[in-house]
Protein backbone atom coordinates (compact mmCIF):
# COMPACT_ATOMS: atom_id res chain seq x y z
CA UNK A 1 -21.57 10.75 18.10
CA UNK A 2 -19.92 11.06 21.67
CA UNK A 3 -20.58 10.19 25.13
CA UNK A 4 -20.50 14.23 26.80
CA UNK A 5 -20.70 15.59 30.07
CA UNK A 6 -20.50 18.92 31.55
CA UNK A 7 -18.47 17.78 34.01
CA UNK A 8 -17.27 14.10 35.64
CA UNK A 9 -20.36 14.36 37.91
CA UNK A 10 -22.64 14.92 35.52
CA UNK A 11 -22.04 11.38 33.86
CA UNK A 12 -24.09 10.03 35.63
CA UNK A 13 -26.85 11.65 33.49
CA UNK A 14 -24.98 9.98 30.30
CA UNK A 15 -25.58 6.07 31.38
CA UNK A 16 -25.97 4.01 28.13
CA UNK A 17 -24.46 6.70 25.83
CA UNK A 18 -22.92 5.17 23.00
CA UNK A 19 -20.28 6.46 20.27
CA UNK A 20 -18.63 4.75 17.72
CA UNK A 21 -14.76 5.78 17.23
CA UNK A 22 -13.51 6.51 13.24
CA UNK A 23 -11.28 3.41 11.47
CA UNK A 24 -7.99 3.05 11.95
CA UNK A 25 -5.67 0.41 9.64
CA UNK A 26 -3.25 -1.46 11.37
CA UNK A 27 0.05 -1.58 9.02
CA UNK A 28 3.02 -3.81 9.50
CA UNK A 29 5.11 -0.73 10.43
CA UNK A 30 2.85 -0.56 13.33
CA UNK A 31 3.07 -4.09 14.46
CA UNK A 32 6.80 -4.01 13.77
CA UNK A 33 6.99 -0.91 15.95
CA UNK A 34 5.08 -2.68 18.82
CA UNK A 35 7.49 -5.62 18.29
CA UNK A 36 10.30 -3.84 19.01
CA UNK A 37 8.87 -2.15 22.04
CA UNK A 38 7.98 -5.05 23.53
CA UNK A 39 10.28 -7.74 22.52
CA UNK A 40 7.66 -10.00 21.33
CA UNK A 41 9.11 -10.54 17.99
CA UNK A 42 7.25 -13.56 17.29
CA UNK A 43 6.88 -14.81 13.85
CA UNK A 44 3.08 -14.76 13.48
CA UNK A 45 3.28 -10.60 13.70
CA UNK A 46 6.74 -9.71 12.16
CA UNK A 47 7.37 -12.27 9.50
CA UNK A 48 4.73 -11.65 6.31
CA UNK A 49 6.45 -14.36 4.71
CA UNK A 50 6.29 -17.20 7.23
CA UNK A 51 2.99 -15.81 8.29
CA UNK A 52 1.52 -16.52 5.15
CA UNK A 53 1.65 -19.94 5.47
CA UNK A 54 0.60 -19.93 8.92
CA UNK A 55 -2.54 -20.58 10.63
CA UNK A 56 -3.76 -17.12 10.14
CA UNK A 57 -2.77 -16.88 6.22
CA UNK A 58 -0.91 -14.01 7.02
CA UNK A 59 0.64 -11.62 10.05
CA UNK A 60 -1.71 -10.65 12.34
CA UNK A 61 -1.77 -7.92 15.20
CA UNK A 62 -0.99 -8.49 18.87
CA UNK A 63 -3.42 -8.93 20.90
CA UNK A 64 -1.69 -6.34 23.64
CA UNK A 65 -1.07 -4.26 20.59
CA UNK A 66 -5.12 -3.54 19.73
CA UNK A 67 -5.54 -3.27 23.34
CA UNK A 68 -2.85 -0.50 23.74
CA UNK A 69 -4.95 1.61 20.76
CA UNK A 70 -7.85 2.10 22.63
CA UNK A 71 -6.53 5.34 24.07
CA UNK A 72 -6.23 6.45 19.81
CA UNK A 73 -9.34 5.02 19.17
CA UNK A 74 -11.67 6.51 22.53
CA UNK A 75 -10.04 10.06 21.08
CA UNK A 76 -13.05 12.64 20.87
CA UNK A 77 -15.41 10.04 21.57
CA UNK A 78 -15.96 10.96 25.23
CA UNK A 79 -15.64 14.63 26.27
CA UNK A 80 -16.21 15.91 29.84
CA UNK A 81 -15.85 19.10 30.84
CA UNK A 82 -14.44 20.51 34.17
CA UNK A 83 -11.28 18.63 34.19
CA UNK A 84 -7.94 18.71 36.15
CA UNK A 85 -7.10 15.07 34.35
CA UNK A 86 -8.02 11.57 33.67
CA UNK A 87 -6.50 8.63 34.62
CA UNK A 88 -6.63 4.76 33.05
CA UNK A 89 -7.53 2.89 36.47
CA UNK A 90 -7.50 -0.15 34.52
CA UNK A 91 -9.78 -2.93 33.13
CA UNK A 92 -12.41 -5.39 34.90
CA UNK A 93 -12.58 -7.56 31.66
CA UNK A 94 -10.71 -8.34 28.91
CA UNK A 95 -11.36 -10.80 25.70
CA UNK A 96 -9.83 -11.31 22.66
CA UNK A 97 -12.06 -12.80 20.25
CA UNK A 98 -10.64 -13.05 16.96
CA UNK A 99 -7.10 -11.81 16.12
CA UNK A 100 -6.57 -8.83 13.47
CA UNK A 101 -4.93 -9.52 10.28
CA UNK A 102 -2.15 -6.46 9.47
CA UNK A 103 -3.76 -4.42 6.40
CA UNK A 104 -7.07 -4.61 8.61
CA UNK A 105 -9.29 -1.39 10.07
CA UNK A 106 -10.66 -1.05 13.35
CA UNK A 107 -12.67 1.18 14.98
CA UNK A 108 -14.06 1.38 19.06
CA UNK A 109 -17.57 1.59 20.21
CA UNK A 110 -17.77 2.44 23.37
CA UNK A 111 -20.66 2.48 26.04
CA UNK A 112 -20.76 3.98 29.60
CA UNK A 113 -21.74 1.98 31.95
CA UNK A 114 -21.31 2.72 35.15
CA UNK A 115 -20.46 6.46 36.89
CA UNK A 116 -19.27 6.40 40.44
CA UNK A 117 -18.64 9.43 42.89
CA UNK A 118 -15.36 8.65 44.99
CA UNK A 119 -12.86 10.85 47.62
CA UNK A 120 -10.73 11.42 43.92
CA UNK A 121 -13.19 12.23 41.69
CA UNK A 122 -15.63 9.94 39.32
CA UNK A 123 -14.62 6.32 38.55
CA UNK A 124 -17.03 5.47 35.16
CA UNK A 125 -16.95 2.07 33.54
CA UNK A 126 -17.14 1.90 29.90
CA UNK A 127 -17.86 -1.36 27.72
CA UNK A 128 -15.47 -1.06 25.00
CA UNK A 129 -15.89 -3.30 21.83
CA UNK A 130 -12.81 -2.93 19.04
CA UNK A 131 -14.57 -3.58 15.63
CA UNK A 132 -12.84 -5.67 12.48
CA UNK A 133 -14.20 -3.79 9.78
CA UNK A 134 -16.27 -6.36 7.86
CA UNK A 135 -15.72 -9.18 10.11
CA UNK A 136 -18.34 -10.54 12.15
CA UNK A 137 -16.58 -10.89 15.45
CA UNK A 138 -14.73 -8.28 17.21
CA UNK A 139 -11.34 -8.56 17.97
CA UNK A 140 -11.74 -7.78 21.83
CA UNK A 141 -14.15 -6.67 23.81
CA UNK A 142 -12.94 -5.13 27.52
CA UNK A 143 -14.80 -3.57 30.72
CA UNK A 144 -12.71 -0.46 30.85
CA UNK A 145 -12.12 2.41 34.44
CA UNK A 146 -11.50 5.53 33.93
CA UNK A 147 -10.81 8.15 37.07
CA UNK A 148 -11.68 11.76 36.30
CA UNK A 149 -10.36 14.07 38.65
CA UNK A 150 -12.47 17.42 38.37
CA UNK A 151 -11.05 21.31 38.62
């Protein structure tokens, strides 16, 4: 399932289109990675050990780290045709609702929901929801803008 258009104007005609991204496992090597990037090397993401005992009974993601895998996730769920490029113009709303424990899969849904004409092309809103699989919360849920600049 994806959200398609035949071109940034046209997504308009998509409003409410849903798709549902495939599941991705987030691994300590990936958490570890995003540790190092960012210099958040906190114990509740980098040390298994310690982190069992902790309040999560075990390591969990970062929060920023999900959020930065939405471009992974989104892949091939929206496709537009007609253009130059696309550009993150950047979120209205972000929540993080329950954290995810390293070892876990997640997967995006993602819904348009709003498509705006402007001078640069068309600004569309998407809800975004990142899924824990088999938990009953998500771990965040954002208002997401995308600019697509046509040909």
């Amino acid at each position: 399932m994806t959200i398609t258009a035949a071109s940034p104007q046209d997504l308009v005609n998509a409003l409410g289109a849903k798709a549902v991204g495939d599941w991705l496992r987030v691994d300590q090597e990936r958490v570890d990675a995003f540790a190092d990037a960012t210099g958040d090397h906190q114990w509740i993401h980098t040390d298994p050990e310690r982190a069992a005992a902790g309040p999560f009974g075990g390591p969990i993601a970062h929060g920023y780290l999900t959020l930065s895998l939405l471009p992974g996730l989104l892949q091939g769920l929206i496709v537009i045709d007609g253009l130059a490029m696309s550009v993150n113009y950047g979120l209205d709303r972000l929540r993080f609702l329950q954290p995810v424990p390293v070892g876990a899969r997640v997967r995006a849904v993602v819904e348009l929901a709003s498509a705006e004409a402007t001078g640069r092309g068309v600004r569309a809103g998407y809800d975004v929801t990142v899924e824990i699989e088999g938990a009953e919360k998500p771990a965040l849920v954002a208002a997401t803008i995308t600019l697509y600049v046509p040909e």
